[in-house]
C-alpha atoms as a PDB file:
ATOM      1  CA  UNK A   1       6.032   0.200  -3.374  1.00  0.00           C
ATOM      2  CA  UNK A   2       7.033   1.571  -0.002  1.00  0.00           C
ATOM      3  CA  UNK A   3       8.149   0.321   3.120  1.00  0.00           C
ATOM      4  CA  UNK A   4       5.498  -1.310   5.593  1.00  0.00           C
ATOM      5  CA  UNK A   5       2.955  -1.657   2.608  1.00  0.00           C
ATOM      6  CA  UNK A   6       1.091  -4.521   2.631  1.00  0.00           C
ATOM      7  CA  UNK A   7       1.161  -7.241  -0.608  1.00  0.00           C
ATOM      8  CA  UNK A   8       0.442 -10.598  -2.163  1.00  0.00           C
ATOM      9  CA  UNK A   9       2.460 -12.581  -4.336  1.00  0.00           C
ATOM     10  CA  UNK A  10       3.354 -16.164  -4.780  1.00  0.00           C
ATOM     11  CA  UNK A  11       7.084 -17.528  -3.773  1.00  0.00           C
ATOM     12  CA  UNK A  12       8.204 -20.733  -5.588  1.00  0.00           C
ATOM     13  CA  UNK A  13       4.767 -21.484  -6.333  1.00  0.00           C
ATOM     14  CA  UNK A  14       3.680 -20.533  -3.016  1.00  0.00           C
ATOM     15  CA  UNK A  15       0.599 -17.944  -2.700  1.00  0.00           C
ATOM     16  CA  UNK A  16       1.274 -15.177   0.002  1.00  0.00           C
ATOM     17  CA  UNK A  17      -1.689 -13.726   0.992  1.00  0.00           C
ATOM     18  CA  UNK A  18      -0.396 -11.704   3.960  1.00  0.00           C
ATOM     19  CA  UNK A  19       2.865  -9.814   3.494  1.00  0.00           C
ATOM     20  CA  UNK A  20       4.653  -6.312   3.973  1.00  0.00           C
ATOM     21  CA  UNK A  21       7.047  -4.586   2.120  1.00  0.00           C
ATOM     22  CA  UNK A  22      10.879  -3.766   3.891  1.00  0.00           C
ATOM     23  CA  UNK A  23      13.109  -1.722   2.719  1.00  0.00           C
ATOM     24  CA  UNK A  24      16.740  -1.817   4.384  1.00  0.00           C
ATOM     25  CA  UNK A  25      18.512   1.932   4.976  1.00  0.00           C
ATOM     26  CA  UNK A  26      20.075   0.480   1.856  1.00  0.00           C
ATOM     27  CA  UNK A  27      17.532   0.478  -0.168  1.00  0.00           C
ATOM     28  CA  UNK A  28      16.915  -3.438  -0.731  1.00  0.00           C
ATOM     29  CA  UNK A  29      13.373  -4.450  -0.598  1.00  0.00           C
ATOM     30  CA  UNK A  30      12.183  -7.663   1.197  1.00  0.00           C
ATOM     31  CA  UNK A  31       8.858  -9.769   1.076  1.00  0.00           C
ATOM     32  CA  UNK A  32       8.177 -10.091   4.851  1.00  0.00           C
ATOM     33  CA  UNK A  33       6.249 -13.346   5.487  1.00  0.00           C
ATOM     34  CA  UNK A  34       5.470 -16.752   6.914  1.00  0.00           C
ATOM     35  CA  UNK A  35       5.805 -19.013   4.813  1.00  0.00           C
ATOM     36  CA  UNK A  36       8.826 -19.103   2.381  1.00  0.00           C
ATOM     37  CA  UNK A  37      12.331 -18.747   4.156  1.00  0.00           C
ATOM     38  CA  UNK A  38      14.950 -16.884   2.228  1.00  0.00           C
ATOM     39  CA  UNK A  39      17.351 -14.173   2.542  1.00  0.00           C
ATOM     40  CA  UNK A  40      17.609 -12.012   5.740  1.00  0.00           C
ATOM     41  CA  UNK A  41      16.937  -8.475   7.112  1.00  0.00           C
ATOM     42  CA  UNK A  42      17.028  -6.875   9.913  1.00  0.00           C
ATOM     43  CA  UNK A  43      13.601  -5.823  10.316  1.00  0.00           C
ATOM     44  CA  UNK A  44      11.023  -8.345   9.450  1.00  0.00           C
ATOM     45  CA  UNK A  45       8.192  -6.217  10.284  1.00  0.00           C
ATOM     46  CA  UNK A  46       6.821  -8.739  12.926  1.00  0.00           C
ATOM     47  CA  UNK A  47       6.990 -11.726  10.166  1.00  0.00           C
ATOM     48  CA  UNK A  48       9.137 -15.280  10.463  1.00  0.00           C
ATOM     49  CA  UNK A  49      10.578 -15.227   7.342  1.00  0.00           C
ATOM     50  CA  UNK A  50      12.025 -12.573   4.738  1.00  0.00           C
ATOM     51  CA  UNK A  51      12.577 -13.049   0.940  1.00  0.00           C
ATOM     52  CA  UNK A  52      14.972 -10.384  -1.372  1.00  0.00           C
ATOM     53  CA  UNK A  53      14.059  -8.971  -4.564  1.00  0.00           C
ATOM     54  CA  UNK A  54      15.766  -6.299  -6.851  1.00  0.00           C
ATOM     55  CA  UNK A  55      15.337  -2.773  -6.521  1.00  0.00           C
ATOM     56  CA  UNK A  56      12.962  -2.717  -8.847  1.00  0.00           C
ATOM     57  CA  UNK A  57      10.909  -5.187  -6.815  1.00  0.00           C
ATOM     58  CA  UNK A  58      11.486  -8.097  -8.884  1.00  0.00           C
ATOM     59  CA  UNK A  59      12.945 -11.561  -7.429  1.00  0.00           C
ATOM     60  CA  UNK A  60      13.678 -15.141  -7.992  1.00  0.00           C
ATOM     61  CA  UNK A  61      10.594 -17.246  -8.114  1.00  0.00           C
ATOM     62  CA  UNK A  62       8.603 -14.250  -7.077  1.00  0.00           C
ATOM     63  CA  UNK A  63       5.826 -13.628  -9.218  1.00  0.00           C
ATOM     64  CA  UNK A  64       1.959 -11.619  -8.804  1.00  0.00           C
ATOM     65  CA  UNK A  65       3.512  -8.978  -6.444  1.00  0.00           C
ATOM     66  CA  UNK A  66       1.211  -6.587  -6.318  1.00  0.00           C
ATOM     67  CA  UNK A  67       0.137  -4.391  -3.441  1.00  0.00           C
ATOM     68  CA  UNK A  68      -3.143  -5.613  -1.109  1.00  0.00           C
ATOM     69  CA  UNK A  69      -6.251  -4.411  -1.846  1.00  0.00           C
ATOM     70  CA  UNK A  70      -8.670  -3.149   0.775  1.00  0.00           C
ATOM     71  CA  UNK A  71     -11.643  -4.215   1.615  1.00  0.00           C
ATOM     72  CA  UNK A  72     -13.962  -3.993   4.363  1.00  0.00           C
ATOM     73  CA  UNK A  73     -13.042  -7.259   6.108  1.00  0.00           C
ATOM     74  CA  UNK A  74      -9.474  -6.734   6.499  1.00  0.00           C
ATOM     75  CA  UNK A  75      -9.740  -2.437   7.441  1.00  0.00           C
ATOM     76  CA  UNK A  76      -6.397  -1.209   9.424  1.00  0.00           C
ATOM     77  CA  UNK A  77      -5.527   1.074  12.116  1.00  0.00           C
ATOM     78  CA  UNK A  78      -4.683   4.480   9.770  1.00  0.00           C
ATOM     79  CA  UNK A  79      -6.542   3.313   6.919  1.00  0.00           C
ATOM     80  CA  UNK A  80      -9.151   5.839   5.666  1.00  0.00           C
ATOM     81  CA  UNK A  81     -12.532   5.845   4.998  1.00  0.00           C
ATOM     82  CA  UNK A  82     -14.423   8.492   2.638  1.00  0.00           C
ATOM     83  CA  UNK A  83     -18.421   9.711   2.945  1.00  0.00           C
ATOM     84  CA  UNK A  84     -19.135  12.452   0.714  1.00  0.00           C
ATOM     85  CA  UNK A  85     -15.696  13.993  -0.076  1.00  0.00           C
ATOM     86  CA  UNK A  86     -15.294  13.751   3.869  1.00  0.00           C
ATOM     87  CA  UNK A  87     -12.651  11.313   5.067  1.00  0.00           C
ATOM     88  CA  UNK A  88     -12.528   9.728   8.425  1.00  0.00           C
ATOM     89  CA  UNK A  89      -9.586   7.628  10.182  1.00  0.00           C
ATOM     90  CA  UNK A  90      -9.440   3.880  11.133  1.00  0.00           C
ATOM     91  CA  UNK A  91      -8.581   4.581  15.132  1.00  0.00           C
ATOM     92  CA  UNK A  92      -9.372   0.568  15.555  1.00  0.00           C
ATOM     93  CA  UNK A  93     -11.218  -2.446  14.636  1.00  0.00           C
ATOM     94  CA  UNK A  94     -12.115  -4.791  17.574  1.00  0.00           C
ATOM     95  CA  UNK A  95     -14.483  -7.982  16.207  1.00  0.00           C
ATOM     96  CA  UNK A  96     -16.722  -6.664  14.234  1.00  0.00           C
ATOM     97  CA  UNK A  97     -16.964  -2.739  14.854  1.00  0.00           C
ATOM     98  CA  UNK A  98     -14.309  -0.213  12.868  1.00  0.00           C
ATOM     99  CA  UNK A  99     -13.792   2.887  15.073  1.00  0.00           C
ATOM    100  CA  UNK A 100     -13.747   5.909  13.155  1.00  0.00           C
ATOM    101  CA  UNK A 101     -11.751   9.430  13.350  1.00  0.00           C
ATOM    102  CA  UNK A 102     -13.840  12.999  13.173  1.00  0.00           C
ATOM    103  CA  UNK A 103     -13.271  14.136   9.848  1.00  0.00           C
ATOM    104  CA  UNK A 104     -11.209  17.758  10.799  1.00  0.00           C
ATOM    105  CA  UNK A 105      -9.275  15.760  13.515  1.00  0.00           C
ATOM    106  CA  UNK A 106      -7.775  12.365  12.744  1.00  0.00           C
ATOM    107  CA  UNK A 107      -7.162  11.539  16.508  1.00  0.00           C
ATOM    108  CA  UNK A 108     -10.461  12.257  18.069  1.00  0.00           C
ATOM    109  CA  UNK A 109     -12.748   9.249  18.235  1.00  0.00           C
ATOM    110  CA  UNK A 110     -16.369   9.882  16.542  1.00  0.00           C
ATOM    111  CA  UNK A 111     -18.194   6.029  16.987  1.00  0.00           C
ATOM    112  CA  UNK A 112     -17.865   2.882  16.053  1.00  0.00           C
ATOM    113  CA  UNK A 113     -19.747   1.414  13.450  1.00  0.00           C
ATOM    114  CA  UNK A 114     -19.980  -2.169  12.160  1.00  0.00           C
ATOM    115  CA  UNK A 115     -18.899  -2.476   8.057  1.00  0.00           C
ATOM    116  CA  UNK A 116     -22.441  -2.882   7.466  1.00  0.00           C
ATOM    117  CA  UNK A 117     -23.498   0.137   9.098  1.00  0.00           C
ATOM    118  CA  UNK A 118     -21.190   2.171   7.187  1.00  0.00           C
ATOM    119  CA  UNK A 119     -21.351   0.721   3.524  1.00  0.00           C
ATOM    120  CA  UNK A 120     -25.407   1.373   4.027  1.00  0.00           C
ATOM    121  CA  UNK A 121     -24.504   4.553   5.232  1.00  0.00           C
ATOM    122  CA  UNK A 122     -22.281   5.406   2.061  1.00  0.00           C
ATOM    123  CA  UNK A 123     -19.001   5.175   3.215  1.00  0.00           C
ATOM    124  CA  UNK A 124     -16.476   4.151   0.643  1.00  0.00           C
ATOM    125  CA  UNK A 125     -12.468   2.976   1.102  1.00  0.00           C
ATOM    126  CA  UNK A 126     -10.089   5.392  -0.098  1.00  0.00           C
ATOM    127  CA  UNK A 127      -7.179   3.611  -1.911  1.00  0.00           C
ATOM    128  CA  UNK A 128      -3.837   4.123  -2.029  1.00  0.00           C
ATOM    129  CA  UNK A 129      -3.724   4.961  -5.769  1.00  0.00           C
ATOM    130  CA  UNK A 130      -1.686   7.274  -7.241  1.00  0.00           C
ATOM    131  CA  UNK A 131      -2.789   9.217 -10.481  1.00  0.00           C
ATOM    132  CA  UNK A 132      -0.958   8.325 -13.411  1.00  0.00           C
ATOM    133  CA  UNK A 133       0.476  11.002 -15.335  1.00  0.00           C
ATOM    134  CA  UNK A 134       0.792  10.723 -19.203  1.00  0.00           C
ATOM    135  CA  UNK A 135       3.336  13.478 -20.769  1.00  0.00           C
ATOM    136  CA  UNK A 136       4.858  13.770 -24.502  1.00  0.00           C
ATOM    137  CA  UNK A 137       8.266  14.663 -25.204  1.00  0.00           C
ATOM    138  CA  UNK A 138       6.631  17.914 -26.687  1.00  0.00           C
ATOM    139  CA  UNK A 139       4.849  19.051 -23.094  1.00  0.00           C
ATOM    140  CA  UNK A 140       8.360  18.559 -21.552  1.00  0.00           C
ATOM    141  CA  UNK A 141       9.971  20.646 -23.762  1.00  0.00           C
ATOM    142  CA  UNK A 142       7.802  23.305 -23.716  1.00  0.00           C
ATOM    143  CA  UNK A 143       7.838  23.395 -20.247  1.00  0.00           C
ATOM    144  CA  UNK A 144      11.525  23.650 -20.274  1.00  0.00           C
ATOM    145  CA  UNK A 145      11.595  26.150 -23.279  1.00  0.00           C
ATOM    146  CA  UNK A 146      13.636  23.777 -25.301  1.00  0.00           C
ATOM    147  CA  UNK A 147      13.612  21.771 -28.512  1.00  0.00           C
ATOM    148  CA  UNK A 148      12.469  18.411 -28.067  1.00  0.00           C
ATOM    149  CA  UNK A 149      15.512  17.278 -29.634  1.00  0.00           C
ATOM    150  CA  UNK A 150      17.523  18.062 -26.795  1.00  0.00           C
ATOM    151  CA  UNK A 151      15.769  15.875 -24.678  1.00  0.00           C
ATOM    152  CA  UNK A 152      17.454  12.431 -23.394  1.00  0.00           C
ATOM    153  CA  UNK A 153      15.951  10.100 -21.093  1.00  0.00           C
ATOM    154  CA  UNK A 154      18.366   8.196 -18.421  1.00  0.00           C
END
């Protein structure tokens, strides 16, 4: 997770369905929210309340952390949207209309388009997945032109 991201998660049985990841220049992470008051930080990301986990983004009575998912009711400035391999900026969303980017410059304003418009159109959300990559002991050490014996993972 990074800092700024937005999640859900529950907090001492308590479902958090608008949150944001902060990290401290120390590396702590933090559940920004409103509803659960626990440790501080200095940057609460524009939330009341802040909650600590690990650095490996566990906590005390935190549990379902996982990152938001997009959809088209809850689109953000910067979020991206894709039509044919072509991907277009979120410049705003005011009621119901989602102002879109050109696709070769990512601050020029094209339109704005309702989410009905746009998912009849073809437009699709891009998410912010990253690949996983699945590698053998073998494929490292032939990449590294040594025995896979010699191998140890820290």
């Amino acid at each position: 997770m990074k800092h700024n991201q937005k999640v859900t998660c529950e907090i001492s049985g308590t479902k958090i369905t608008d949150a944001r990841i902060s990290i401290d220049k120390d590396g702590t992470p933090y559940i920004c929210q409103n509803e659960q008051l626990g440790a501080h930080t200095n940057n609460k990301l524009g939330y009341k309340y802040s909650w600590m986990l690990n650095k490996d983004f566990t906590g005390e009575n935190v549990t379902n952390l996982r990152p938001f998912e997009k959809d088209w009711d809850n689109l953000q400035i910067g979020d991206e949207v894709e039509l044919q391999h072509e991907k277009r900026t979120v410049l705003g969303v005011c009621g119901r209309v989602i102002f879109l980017s050109l696709v070769d410059d990512k601050d020029q304003y094209s339109g704005g388009y309702t989410k009905d418009e746009l998912i009849e159109d073809g437009f699709t959300i891009v998410r912010d997945t990253q690949p996983i990559i699945e590698i053998s002991l073998q494929e490292i050490a032939d990449l590294k032109g040594v025995d896979v014996k010699s191998i140890k993972i820290i």
